[in-house]
Protein backbone atom coordinates (compact mmCIF):
# COMPACT_ATOMS: atom_id res chain seq x y z
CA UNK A 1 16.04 -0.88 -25.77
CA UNK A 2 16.23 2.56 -25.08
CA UNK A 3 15.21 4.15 -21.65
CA UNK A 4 13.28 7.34 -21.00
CA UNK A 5 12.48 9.47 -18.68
CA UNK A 6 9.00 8.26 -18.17
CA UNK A 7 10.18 4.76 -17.98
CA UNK A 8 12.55 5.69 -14.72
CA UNK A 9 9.84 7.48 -13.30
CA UNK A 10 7.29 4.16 -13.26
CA UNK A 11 10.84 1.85 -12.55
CA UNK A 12 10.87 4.35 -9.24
CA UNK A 13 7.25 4.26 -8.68
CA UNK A 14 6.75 1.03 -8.44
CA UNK A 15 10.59 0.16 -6.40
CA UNK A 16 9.73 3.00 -3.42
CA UNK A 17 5.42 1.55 -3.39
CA UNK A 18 6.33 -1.85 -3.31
CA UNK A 19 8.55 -1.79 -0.96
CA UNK A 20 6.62 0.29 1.24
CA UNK A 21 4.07 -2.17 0.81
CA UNK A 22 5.99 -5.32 1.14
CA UNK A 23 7.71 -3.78 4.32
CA UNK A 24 4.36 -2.63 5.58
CA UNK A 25 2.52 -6.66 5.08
CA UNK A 26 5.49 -7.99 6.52
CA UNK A 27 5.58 -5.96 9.97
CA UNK A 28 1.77 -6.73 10.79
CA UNK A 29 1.93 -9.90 8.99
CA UNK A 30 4.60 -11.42 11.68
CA UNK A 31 3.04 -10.07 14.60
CA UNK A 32 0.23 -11.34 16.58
CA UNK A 33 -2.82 -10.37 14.25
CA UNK A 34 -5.17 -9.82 17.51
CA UNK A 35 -2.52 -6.31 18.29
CA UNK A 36 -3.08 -5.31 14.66
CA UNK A 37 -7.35 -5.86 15.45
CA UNK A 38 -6.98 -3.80 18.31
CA UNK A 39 -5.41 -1.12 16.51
CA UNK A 40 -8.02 -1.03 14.21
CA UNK A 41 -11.00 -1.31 16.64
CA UNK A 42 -9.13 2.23 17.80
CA UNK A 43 -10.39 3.73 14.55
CA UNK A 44 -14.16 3.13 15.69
CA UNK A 45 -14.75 2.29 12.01
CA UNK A 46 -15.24 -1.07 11.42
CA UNK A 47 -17.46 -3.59 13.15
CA UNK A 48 -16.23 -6.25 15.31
CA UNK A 49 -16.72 -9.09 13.10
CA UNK A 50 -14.63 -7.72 10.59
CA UNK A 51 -11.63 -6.76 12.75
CA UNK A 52 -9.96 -10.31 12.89
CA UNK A 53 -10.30 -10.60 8.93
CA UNK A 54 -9.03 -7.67 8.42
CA UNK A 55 -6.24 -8.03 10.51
CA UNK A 56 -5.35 -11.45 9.24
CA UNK A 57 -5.98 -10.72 5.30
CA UNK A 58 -4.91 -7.10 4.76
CA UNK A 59 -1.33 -7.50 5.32
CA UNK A 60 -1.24 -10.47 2.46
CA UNK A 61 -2.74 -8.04 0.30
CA UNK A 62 -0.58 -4.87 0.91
CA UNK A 63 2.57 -8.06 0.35
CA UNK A 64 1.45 -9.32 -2.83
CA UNK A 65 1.02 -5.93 -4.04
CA UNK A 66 3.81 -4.77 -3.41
CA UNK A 67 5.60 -8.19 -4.88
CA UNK A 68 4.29 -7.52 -7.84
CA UNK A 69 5.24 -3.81 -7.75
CA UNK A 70 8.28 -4.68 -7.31
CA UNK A 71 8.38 -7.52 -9.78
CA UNK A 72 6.89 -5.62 -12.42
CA UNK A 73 4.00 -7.73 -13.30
CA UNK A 74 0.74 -7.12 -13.97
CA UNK A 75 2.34 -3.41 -13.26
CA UNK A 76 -0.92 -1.39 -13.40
CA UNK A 77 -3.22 -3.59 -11.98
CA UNK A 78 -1.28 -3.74 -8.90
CA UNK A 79 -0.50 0.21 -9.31
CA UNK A 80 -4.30 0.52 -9.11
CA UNK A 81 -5.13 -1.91 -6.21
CA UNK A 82 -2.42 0.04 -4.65
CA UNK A 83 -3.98 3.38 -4.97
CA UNK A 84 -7.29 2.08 -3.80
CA UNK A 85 -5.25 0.88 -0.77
CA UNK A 86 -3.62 4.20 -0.17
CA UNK A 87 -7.30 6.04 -0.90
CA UNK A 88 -8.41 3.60 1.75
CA UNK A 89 -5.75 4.07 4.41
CA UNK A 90 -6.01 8.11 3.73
CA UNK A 91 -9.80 7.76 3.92
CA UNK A 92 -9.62 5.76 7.36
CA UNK A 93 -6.67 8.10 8.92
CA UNK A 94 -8.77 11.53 7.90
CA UNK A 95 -11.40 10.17 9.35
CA UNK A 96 -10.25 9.58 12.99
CA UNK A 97 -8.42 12.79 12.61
CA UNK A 98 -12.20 14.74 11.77
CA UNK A 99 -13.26 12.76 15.13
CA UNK A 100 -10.68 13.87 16.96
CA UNK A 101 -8.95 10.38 17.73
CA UNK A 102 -6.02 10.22 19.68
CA UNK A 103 -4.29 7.61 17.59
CA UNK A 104 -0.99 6.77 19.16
CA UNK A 105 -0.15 4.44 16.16
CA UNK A 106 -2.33 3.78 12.97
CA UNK A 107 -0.77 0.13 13.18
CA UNK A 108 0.37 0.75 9.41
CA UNK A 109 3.84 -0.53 9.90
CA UNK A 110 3.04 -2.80 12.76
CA UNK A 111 4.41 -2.60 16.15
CA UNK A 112 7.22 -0.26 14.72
CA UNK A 113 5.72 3.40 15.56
CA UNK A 114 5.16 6.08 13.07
CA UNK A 115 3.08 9.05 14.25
CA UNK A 116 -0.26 8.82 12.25
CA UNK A 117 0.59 12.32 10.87
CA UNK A 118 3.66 11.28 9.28
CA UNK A 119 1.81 8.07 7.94
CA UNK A 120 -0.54 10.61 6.50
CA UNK A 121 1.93 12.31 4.89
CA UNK A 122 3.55 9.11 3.26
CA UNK A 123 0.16 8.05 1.83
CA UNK A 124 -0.70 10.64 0.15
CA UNK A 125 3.18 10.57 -1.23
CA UNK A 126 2.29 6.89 -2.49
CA UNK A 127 -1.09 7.90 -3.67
CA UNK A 128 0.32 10.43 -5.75
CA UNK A 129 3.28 7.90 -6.91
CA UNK A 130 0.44 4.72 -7.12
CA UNK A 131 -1.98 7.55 -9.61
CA UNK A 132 1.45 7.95 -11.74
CA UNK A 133 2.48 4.73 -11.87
CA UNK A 134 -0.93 3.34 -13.31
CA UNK A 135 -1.65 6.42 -15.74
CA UNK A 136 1.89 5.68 -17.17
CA UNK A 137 1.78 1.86 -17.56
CA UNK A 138 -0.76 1.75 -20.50
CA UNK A 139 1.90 -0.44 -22.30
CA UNK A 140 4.43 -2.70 -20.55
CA UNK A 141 6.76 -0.68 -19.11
CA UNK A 142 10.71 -1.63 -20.25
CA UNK A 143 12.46 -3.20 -16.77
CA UNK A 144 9.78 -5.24 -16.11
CA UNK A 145 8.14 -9.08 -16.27
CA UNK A 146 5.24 -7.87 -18.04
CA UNK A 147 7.26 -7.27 -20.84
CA UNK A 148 8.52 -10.58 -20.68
CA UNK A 149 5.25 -12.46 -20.30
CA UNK A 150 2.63 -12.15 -23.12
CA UNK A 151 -0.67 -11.34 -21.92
CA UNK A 152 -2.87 -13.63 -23.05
C-alpha cells in the first residue's frame, strides 16, 4: 500500500482531534458534573434544565468521538460530528465574548485552566483540521479500521 501525502494529512487530522477530544471528555468526564453545569450556566446560554444533561452527556460524546478519530472508524462521520462540535463550542465562546463575559474558564478541558482565548484559538485550529479531515475521507483512508471493516 502506498502512502501519500493526503493520507498523512487525514492520519494527523484525526491523531491531534481525537486526542484533543478524548483528553477534553475525559477531564470533565471525571470531575463532579455539577462544576462543569456551573461553568456552563456562566455562558447565560442555555436554560437550567438542560445544564445537568449537558454536563453529564457532552463529555461521552466529545470521548467517543474522539475514540473513533483516533481509531479510524467510521473516519468521516466522526470528522463531521466533530466539526459540528467545534462549530458549536466556537459558536458558544463568540458569543459570551460579543456579551462581554468575563469567562475565567470555558470549562473545555475541565478543571485544568485554559484562558477562553486560547481555547478559541484551538477550535478554530480543530475546525479547520475536523473540515479537512471529512472533505478528504470520501474513501477509507489507508491506516485505518474502516479499511478493515466492510461497510455494509
Amino acid at each position: 500500500m502506498r502512502i501519500r501525502a493526503n493520507d498523512l494529512v487525514i492520519l494527523f487530522s484525526r491523531l491531534a482531534i481525537g486526542s484533543v477530544l478524548l483528553y477534553a471528555g475525559f477531564m470533565k468526564a471525571v470531575g463532579p458534573s455539577a462544576e462543569f453545569a456551573a461553568v456552563l450556566e456562566t455562558y447565560k446560554l442555555f436554560p437550567p434544565s438542560l445544564l445537568t444533561p449537558l454536563a453529564i452527556g457532552l463529555p461521552y460524546v466529545e470521548m467517543w468521538t474522539g475514540l473513533f478519530l483516533l481509531a479510524g472508524l467510521y473516519s468521516r462521520q466522526a470528522a463531521l460530528l466533530s466539526t459540528l462540535l467545534f462549530a458549536s463550542f466556537l459558536t458558544v465562546i463568540s458569543a459570551a465574548f460579543l456579551r462581554g463575559i468575563d469567562l475565567s474558564s470555558c470549562g473545555c478541558f475541565g478543571s485544568d485552566i485554559l484562558s477562553p482565548r486560547y481555547t478559541f484559538i484551538l477550535d478554530v485550529g480543530l475546525l479547520v483540521l475536523s473540515l479537512t479531515t471529512f472533505r478528504l475521507t470520501k474513501l477509507p483512508p489507508p491506516l485505518s479500521l474502516d479499511r478493515a471493516f466492510p461497510k455494509v
